[in-house]
C-alpha atoms as a PDB file:
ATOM      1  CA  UNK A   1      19.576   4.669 -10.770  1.00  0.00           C
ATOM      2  CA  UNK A   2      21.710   6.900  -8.503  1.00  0.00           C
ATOM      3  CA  UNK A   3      24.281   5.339  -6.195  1.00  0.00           C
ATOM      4  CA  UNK A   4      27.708   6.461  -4.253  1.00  0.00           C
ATOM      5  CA  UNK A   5      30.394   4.052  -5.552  1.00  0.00           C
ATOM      6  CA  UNK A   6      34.153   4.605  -4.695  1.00  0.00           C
ATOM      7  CA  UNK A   7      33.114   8.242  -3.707  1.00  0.00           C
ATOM      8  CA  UNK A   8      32.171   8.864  -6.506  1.00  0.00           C
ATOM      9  CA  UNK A   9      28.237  10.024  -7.304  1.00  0.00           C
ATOM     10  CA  UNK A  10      27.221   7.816 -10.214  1.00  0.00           C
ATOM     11  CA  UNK A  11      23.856   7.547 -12.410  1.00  0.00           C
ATOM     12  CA  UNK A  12      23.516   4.571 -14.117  1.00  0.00           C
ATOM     13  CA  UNK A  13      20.838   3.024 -16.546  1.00  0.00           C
ATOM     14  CA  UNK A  14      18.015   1.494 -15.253  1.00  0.00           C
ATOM     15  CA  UNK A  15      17.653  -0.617 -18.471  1.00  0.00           C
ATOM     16  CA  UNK A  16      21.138  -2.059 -18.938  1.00  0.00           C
ATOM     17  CA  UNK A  17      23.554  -0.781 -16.217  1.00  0.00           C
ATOM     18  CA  UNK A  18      25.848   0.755 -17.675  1.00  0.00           C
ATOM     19  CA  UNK A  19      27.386   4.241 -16.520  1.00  0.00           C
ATOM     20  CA  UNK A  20      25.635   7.380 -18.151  1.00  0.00           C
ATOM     21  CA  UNK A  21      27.538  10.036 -15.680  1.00  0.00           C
ATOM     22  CA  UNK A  22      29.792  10.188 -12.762  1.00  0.00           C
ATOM     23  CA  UNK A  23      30.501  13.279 -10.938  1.00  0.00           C
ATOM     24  CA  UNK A  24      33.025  14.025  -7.520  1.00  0.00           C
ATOM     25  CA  UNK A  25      31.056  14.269  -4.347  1.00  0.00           C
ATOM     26  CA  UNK A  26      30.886  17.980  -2.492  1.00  0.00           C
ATOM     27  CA  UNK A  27      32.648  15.994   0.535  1.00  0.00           C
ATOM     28  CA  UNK A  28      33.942  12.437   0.776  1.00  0.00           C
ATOM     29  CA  UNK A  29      31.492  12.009   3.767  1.00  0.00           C
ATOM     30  CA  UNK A  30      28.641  13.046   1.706  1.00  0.00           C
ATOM     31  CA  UNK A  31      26.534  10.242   0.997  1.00  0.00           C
ATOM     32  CA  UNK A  32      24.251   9.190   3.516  1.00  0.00           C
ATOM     33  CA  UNK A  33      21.664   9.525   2.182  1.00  0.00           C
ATOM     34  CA  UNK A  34      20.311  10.024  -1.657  1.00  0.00           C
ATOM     35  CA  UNK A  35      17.197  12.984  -1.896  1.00  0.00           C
ATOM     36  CA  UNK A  36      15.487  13.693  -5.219  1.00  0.00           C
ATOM     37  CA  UNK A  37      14.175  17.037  -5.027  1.00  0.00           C
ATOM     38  CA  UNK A  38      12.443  19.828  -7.356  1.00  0.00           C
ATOM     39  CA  UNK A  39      14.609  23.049  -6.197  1.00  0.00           C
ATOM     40  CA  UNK A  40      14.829  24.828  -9.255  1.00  0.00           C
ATOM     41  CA  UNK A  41      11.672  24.841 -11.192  1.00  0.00           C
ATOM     42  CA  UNK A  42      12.077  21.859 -13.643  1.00  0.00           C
ATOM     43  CA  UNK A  43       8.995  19.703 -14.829  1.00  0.00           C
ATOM     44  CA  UNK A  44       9.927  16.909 -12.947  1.00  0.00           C
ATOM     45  CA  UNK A  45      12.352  16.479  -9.775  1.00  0.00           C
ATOM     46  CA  UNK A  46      15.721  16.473 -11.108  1.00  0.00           C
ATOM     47  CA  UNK A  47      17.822  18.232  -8.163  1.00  0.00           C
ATOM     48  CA  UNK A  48      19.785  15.999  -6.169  1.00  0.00           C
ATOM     49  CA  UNK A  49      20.353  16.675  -2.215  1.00  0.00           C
ATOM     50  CA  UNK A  50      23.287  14.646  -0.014  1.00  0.00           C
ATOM     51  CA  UNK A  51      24.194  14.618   3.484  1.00  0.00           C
ATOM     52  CA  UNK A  52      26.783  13.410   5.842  1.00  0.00           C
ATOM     53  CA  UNK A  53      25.851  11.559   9.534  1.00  0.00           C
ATOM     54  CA  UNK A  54      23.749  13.852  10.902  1.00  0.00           C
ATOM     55  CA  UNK A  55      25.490  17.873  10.320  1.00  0.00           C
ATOM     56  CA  UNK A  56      25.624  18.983   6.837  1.00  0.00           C
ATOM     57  CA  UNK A  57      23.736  18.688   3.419  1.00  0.00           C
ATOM     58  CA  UNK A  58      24.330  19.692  -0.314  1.00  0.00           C
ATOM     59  CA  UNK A  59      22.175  20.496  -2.594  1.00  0.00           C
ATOM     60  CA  UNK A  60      23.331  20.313  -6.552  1.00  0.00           C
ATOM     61  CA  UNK A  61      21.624  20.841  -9.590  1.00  0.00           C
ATOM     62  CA  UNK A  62      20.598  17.885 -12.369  1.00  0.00           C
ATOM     63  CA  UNK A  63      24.158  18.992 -14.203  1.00  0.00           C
ATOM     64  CA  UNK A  64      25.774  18.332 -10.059  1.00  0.00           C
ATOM     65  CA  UNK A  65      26.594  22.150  -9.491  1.00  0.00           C
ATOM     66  CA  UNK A  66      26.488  22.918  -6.266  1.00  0.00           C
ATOM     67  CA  UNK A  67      23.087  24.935  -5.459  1.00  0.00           C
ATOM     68  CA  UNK A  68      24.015  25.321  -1.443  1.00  0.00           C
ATOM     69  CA  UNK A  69      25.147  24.267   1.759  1.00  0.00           C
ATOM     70  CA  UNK A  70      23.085  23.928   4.974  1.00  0.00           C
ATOM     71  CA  UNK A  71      24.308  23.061   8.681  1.00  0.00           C
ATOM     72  CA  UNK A  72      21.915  21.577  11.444  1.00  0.00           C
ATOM     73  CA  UNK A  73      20.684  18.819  13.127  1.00  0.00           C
ATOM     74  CA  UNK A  74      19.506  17.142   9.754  1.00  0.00           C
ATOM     75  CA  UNK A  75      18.431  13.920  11.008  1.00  0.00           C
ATOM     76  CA  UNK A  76      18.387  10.395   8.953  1.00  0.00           C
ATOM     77  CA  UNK A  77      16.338  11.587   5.764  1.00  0.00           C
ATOM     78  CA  UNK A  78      15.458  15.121   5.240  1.00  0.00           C
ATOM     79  CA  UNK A  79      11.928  14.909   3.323  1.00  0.00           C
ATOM     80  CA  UNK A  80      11.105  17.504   0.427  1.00  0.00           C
ATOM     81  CA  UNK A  81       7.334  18.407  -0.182  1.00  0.00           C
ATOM     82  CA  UNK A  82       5.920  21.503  -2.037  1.00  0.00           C
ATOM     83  CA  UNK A  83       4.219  22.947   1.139  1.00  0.00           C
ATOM     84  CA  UNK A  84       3.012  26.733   0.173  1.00  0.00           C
ATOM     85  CA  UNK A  85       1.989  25.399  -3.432  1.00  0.00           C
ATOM     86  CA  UNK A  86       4.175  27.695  -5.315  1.00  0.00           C
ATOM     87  CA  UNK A  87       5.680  24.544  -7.619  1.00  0.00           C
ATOM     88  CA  UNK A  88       8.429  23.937  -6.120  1.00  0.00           C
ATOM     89  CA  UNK A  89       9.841  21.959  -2.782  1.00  0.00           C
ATOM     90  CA  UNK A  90      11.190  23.111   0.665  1.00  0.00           C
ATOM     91  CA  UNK A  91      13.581  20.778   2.242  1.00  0.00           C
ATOM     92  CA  UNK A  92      12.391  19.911   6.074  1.00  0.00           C
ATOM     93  CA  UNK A  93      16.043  18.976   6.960  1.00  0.00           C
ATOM     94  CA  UNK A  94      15.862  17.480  10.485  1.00  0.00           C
ATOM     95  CA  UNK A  95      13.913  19.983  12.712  1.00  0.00           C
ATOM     96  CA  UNK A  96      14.473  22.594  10.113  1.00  0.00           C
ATOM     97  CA  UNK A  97      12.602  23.797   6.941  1.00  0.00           C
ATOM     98  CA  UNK A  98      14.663  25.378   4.492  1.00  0.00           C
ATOM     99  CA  UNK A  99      13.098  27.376   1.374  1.00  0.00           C
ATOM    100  CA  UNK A 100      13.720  25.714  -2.362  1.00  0.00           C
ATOM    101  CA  UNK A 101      16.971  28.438  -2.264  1.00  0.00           C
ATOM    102  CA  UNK A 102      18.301  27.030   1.367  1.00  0.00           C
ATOM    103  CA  UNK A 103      16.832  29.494   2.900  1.00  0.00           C
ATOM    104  CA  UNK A 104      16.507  28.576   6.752  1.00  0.00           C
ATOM    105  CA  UNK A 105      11.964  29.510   7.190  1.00  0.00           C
ATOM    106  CA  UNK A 106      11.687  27.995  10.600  1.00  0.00           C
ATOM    107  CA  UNK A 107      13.076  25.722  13.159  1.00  0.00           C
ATOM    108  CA  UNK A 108      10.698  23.000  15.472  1.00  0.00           C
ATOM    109  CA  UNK A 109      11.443  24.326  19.153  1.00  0.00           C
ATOM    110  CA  UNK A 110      12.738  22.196  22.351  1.00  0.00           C
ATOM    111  CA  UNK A 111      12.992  19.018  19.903  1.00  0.00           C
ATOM    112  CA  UNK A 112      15.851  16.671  21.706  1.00  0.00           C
ATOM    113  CA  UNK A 113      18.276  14.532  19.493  1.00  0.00           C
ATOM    114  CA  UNK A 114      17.632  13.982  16.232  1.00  0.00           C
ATOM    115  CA  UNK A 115      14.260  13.771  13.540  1.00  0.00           C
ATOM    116  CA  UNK A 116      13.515  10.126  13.229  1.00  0.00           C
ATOM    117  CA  UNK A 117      10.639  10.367  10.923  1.00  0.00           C
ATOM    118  CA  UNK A 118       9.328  13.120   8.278  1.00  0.00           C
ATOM    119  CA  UNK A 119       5.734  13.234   7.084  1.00  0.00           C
ATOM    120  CA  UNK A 120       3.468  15.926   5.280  1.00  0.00           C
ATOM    121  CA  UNK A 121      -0.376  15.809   4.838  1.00  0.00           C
ATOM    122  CA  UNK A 122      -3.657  17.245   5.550  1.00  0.00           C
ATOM    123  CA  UNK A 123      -3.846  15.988   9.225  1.00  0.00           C
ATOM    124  CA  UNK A 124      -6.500  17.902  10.598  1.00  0.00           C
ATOM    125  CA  UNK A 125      -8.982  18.357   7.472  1.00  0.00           C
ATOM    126  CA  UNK A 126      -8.145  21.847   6.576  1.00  0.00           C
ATOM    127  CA  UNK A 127      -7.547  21.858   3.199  1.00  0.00           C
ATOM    128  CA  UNK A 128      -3.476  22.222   4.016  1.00  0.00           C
ATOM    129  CA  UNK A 129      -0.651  20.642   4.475  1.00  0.00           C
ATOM    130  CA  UNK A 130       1.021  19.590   8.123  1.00  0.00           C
ATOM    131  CA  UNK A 131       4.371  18.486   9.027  1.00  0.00           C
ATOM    132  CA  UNK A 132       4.474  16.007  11.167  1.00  0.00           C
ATOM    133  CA  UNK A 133       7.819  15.354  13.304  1.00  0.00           C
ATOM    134  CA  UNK A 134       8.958  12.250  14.922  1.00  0.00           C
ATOM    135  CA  UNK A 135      12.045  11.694  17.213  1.00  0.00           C
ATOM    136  CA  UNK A 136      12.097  13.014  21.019  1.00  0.00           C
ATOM    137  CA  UNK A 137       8.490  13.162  20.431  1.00  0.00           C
ATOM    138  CA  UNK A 138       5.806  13.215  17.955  1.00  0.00           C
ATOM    139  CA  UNK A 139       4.771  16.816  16.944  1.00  0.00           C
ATOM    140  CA  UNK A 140       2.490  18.262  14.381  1.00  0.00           C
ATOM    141  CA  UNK A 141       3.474  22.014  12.046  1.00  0.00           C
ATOM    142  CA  UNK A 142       1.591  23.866   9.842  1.00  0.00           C
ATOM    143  CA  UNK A 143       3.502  25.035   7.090  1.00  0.00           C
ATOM    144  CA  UNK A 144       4.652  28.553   8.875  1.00  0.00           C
ATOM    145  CA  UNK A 145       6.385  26.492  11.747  1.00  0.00           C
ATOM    146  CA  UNK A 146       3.226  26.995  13.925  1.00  0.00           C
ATOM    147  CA  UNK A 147       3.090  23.631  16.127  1.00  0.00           C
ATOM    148  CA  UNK A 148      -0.434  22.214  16.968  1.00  0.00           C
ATOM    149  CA  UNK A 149       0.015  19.687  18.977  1.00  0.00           C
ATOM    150  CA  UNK A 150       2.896  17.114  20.706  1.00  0.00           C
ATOM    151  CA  UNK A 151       2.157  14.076  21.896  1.00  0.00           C
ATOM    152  CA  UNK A 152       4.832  12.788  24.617  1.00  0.00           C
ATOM    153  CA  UNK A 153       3.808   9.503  25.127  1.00  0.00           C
ATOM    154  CA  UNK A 154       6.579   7.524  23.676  1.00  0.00           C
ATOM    155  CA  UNK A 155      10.066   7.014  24.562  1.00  0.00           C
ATOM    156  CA  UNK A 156      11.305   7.393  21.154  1.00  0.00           C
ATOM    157  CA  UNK A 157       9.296   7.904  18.167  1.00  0.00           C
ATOM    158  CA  UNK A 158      11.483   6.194  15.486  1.00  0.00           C
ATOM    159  CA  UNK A 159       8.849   6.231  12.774  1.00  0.00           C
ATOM    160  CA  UNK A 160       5.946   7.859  11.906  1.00  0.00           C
ATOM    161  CA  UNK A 161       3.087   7.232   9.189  1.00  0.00           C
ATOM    162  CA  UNK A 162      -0.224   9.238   7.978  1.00  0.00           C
ATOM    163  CA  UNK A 163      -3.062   7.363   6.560  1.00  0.00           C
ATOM    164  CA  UNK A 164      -6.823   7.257   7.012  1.00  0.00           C
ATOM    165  CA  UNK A 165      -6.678   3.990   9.074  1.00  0.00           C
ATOM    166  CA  UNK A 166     -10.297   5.039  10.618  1.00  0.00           C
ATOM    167  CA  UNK A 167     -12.282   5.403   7.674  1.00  0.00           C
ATOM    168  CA  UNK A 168     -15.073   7.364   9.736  1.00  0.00           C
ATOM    169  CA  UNK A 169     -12.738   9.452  11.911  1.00  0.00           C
ATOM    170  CA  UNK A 170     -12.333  13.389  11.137  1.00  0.00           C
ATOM    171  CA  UNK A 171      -8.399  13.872   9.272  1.00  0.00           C
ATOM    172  CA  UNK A 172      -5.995  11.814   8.914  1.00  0.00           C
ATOM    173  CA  UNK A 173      -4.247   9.273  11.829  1.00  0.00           C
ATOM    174  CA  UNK A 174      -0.839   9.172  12.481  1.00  0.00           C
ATOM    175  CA  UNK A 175       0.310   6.216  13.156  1.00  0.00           C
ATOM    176  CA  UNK A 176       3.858   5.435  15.085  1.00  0.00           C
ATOM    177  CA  UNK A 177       6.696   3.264  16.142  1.00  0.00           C
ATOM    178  CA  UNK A 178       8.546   3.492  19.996  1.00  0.00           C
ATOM    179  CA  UNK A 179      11.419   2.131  20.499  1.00  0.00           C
ATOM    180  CA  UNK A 180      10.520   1.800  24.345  1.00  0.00           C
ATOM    181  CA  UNK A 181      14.324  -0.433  25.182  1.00  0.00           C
ATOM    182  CA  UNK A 182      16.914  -0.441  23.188  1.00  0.00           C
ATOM    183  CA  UNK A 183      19.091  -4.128  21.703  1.00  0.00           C
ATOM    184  CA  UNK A 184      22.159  -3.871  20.946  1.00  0.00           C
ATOM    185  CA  UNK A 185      22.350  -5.814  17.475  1.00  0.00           C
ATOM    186  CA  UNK A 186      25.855  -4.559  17.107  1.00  0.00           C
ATOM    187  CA  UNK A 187      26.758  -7.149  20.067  1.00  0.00           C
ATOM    188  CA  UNK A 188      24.443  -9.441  19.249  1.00  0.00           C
ATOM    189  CA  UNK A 189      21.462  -8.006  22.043  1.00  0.00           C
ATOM    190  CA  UNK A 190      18.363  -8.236  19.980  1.00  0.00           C
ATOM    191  CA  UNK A 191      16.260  -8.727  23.376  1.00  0.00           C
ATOM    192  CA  UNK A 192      15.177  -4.552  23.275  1.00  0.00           C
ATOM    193  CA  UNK A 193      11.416  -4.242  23.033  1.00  0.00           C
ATOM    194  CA  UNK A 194       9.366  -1.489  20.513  1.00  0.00           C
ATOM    195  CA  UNK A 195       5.529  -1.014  20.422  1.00  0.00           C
ATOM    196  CA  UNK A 196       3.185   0.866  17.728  1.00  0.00           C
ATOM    197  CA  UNK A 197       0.924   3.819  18.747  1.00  0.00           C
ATOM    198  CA  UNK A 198      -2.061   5.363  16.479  1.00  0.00           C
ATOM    199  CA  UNK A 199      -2.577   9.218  17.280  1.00  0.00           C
ATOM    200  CA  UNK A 200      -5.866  10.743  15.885  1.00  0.00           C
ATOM    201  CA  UNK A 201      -5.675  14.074  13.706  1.00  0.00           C
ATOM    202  CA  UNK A 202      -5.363  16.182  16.634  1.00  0.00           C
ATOM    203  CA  UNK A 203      -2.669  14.272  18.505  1.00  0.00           C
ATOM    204  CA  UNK A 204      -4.379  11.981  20.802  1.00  0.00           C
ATOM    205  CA  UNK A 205      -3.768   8.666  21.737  1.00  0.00           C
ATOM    206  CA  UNK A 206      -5.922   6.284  20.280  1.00  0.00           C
ATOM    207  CA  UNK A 207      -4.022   3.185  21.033  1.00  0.00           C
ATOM    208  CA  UNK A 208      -0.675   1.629  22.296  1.00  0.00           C
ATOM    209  CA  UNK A 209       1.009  -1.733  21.495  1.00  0.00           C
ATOM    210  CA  UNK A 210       1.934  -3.797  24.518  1.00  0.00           C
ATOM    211  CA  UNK A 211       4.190  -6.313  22.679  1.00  0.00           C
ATOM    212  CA  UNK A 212       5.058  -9.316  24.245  1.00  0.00           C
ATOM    213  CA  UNK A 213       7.363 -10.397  21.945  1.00  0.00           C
ATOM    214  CA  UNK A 214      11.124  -9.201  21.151  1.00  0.00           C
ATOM    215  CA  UNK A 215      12.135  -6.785  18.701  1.00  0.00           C
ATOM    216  CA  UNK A 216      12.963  -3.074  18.414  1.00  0.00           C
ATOM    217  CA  UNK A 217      13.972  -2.353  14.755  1.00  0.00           C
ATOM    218  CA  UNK A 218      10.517  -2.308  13.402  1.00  0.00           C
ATOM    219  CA  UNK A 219       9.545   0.087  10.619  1.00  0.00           C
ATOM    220  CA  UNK A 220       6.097   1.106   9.906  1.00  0.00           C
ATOM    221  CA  UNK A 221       4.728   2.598   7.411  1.00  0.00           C
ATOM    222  CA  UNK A 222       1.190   3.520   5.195  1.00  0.00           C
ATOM    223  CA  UNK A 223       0.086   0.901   2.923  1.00  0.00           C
ATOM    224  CA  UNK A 224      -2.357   2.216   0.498  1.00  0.00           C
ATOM    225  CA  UNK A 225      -5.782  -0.016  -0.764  1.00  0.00           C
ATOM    226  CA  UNK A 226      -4.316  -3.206  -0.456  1.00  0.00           C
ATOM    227  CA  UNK A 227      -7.481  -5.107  -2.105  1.00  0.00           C
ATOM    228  CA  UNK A 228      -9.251  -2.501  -3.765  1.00  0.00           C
ATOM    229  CA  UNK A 229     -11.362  -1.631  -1.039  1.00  0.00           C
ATOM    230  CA  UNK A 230      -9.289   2.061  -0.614  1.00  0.00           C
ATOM    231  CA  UNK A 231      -8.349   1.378   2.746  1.00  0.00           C
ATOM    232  CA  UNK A 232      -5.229   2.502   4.516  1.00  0.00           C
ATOM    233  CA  UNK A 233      -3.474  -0.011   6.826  1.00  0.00           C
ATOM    234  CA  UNK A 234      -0.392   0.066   9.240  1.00  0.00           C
ATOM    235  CA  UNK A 235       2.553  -2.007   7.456  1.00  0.00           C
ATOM    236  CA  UNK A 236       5.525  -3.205  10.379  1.00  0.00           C
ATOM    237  CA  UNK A 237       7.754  -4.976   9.451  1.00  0.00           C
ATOM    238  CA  UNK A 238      11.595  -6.043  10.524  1.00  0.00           C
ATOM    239  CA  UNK A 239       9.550  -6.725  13.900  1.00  0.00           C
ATOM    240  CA  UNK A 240      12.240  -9.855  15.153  1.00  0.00           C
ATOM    241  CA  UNK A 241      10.974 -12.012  17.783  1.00  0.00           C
ATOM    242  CA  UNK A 242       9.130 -14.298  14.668  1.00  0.00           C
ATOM    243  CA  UNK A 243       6.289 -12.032  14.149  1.00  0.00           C
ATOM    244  CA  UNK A 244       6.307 -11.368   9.861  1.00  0.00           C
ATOM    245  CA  UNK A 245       5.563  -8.643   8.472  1.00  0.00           C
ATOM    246  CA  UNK A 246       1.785  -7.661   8.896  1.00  0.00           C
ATOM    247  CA  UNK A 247      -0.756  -4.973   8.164  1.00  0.00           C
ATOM    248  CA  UNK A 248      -2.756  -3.658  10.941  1.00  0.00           C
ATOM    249  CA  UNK A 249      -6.157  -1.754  10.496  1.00  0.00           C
ATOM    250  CA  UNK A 250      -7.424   0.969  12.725  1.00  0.00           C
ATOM    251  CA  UNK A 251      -8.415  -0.941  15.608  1.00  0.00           C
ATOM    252  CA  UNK A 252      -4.410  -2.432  15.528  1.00  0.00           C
ATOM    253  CA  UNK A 253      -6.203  -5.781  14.283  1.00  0.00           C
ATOM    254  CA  UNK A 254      -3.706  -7.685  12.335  1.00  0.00           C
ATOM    255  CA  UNK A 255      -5.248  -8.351   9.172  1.00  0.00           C
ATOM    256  CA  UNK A 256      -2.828  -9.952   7.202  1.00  0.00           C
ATOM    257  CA  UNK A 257       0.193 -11.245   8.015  1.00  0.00           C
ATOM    258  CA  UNK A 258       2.679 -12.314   5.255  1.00  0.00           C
ATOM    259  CA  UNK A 259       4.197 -15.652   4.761  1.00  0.00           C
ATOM    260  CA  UNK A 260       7.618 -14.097   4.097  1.00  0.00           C
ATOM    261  CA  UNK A 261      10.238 -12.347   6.989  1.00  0.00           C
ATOM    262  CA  UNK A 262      11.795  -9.682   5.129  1.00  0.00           C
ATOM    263  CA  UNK A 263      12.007  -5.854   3.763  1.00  0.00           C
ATOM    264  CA  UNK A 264       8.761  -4.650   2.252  1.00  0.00           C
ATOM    265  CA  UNK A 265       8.219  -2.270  -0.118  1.00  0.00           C
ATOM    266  CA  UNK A 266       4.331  -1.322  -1.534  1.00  0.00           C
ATOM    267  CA  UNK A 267       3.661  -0.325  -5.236  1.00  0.00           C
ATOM    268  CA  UNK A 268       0.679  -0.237  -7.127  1.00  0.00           C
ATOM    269  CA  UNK A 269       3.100  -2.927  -9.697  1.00  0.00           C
ATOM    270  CA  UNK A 270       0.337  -3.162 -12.099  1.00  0.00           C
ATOM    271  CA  UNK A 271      -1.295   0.001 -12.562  1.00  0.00           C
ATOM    272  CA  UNK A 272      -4.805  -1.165 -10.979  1.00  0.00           C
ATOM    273  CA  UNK A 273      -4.879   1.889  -8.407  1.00  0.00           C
ATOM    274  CA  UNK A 274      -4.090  -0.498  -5.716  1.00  0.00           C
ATOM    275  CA  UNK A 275      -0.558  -1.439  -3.848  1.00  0.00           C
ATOM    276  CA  UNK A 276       0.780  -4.946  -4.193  1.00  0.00           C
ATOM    277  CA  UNK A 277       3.402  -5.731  -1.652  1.00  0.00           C
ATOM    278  CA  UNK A 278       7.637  -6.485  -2.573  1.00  0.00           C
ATOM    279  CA  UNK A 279       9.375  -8.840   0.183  1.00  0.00           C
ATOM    280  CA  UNK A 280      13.045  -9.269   0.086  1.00  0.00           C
ATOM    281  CA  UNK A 281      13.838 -12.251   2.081  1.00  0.00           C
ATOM    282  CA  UNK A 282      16.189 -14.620   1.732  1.00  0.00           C
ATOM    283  CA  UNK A 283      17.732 -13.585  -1.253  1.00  0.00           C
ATOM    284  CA  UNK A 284      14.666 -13.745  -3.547  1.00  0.00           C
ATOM    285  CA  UNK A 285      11.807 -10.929  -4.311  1.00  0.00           C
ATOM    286  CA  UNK A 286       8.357 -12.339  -3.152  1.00  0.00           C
ATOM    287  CA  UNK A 287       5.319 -10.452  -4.755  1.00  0.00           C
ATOM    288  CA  UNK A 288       2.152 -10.644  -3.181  1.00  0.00           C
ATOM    289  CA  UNK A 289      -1.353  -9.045  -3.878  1.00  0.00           C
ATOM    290  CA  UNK A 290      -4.566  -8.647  -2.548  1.00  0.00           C
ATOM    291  CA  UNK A 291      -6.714  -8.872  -6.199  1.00  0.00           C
ATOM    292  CA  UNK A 292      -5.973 -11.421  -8.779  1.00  0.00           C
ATOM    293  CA  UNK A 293      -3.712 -10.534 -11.766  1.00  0.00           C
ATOM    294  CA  UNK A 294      -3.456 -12.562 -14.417  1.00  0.00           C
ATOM    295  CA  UNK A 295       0.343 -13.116 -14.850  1.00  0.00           C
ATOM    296  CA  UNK A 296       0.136 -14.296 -18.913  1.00  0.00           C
ATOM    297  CA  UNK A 297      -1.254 -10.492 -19.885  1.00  0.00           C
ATOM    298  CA  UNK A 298       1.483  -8.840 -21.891  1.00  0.00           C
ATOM    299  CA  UNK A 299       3.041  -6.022 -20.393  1.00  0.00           C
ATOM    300  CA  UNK A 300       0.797  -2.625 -20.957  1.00  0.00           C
ATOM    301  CA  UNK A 301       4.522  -0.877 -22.220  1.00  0.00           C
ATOM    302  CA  UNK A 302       3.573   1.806 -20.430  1.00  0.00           C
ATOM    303  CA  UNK A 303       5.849   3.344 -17.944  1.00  0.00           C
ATOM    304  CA  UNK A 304       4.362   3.197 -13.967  1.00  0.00           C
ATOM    305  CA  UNK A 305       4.425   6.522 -11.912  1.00  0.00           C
ATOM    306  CA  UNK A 306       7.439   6.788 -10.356  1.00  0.00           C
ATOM    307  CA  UNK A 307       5.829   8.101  -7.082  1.00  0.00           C
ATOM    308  CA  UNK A 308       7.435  10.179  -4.285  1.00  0.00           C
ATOM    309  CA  UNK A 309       7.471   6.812  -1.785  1.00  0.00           C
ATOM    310  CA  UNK A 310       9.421   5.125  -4.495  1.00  0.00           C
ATOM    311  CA  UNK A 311      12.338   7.123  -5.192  1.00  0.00           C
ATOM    312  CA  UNK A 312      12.580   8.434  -1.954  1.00  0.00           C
ATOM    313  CA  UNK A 313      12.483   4.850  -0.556  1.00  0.00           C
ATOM    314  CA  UNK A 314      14.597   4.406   2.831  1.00  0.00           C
ATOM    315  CA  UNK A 315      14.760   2.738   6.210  1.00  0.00           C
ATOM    316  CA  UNK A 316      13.363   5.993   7.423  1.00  0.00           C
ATOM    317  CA  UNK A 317      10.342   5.811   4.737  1.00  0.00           C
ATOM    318  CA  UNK A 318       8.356   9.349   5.374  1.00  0.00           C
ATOM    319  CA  UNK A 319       6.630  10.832   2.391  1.00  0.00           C
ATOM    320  CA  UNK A 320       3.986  13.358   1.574  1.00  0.00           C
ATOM    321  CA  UNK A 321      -0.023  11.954   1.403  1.00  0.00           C
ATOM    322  CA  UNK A 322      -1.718  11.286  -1.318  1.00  0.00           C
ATOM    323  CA  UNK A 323       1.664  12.405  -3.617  1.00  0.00           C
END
């Protein structure tokens, strides 16, 4: 487990808690956000990346020497993804994507604000990987910084999430969150309003939520053959106005909504190839799932995949498809 406590950059046990190493942060404002990242060729991702709110990011090695430095508009959660195949990972830090060395490669043009929302996949069938860009507006970038298309229907695109929601359709959809008015939940204004859009593979509209109810913090995000069928779905959740969290197929059909109001996190728990779904809510972790498990089976004692959507979990969840 890797945390910030006292300013101090700590790793502790998953197994018992207890401290293995602590190390000084680069800066004291360093520790927005936590990125696990392969910048240096190991087996497995063992480079850590920090940033402050929204300017400047580190990036240190497993042993927490300082690899480089990098300036920008960095956004909430840069998103690291091995996009020219050569092993290792390029950071896409805001609207910029820096090479595994820090190396600025390209920069998304006449972007306002801040990124929102950082996804890669194979969007448009091609056999490569996309970036896909959400904040001002919703954008789509090969891996050379090319951009394909922009869609400027939203207000503010504060999430984005890939996922063959259209089984028959050509690519990948991208599916979306607008915040259309802002609340103010730091006064107590939760009366803003937010609505989900689903973009096919070459950036057109293929629906738009008009929500009647209140609520603008909602995160969306891909959850991934939910009853062994191999579907994709649209997870929202933190909606507000009483609507629970809910997945939403293709046709933005609500086809399950959960008993539960809380944060949701998606895992295949049991190693079955499908995701079961983690509330938080009230205090207490509710597990759901769509197949029957029988809870009196010993563990396995093998270790799950610790996938890229797990230990890069965050309110700004963006990931890499099929990773």
């Amino acid at each position: 487990v890797l945390a910030v406590i006292d300013k101090k950059f700590c790793i502790i046990s998953g197994s018992d808690g207890s401290l293995k190493k602590q190390y000084d942060l680069p800066d004291e404002m360093a520790h927005d956000c936590i990125i696990i990242a392969n910048l240096s060729g190991n087996p497995t991702p063992q480079d850590i990346i920090l940033k402050n709110r929204y300017h400047k990011m580190w990036a240190m090695d497993k042993n927490f020497n300082l690899l480089w430095t990098h300036e920008g508009n960095v956004g909430h959660f840069p998103l690291v993804a091995d996009v020219n195949g050569d092993g290792l990972e390029e950071v896409m830090a805001g609207y910029d994507l820096l090479a595994p060395d820090g190396k600025l490669l390209w920069s998304c043009k006449d972007l306002d604000d801040h990124a929102d929302c950082l996804w890669v996949g194979d969007v448009n069938g091609d056999g490569k990987p996309e970036i896909c860009v959400g904040g001002s507006v919703t954008c789509l970038y090969d891996s050379d910084g090319n951009e394909l298309w922009r869609y400027d229907g939203s207000i503010e695109s504060q999430h984005v999430a890939l996922g063959k929601y259209i089984p028959d359709a050509p690519g990948l959809q991208v599916a979306g969150l607008d915040r259309i008015q802002r609340g103010d939940g730091y006064k107590g204004q939760w009366d803003g309003k937010d609505g989900m859009f689903l973009l096919d593979c070459n950036g057109k509209e293929i629906w738009k939520e008009d929500r009647k109810t209140k609520g603008w913090l909602t995160i969306v995000n891909t959850f991934r053959n939910w009853n062994g069928e191999g579907l994709d779905y649209i997870l929202a959740y933190r909606r507000g106005g009483g609507v629970n969290p809910t997945l939403y197929n293709g046709d933005m059909e609500a086809v399950l909504t959960f008993p539960e109001d809380g944060y949701v996190l998606s895992a295949d728990l049991f190693g079955r190839g499908c995701e079961d779904a983690v509330i938080y809510a009230k205090g207490t972790a509710f597990i759901y799932s769509g197949k029957p498990y029988d809870l009196s089976q010993a563990p396995s004692g093998k270790q799950l995949p610790q996938t890229k959507k797990l230990y890069q979990s965050t309110l700004y969840p963006g990931c890499v498809y099929n990773d």
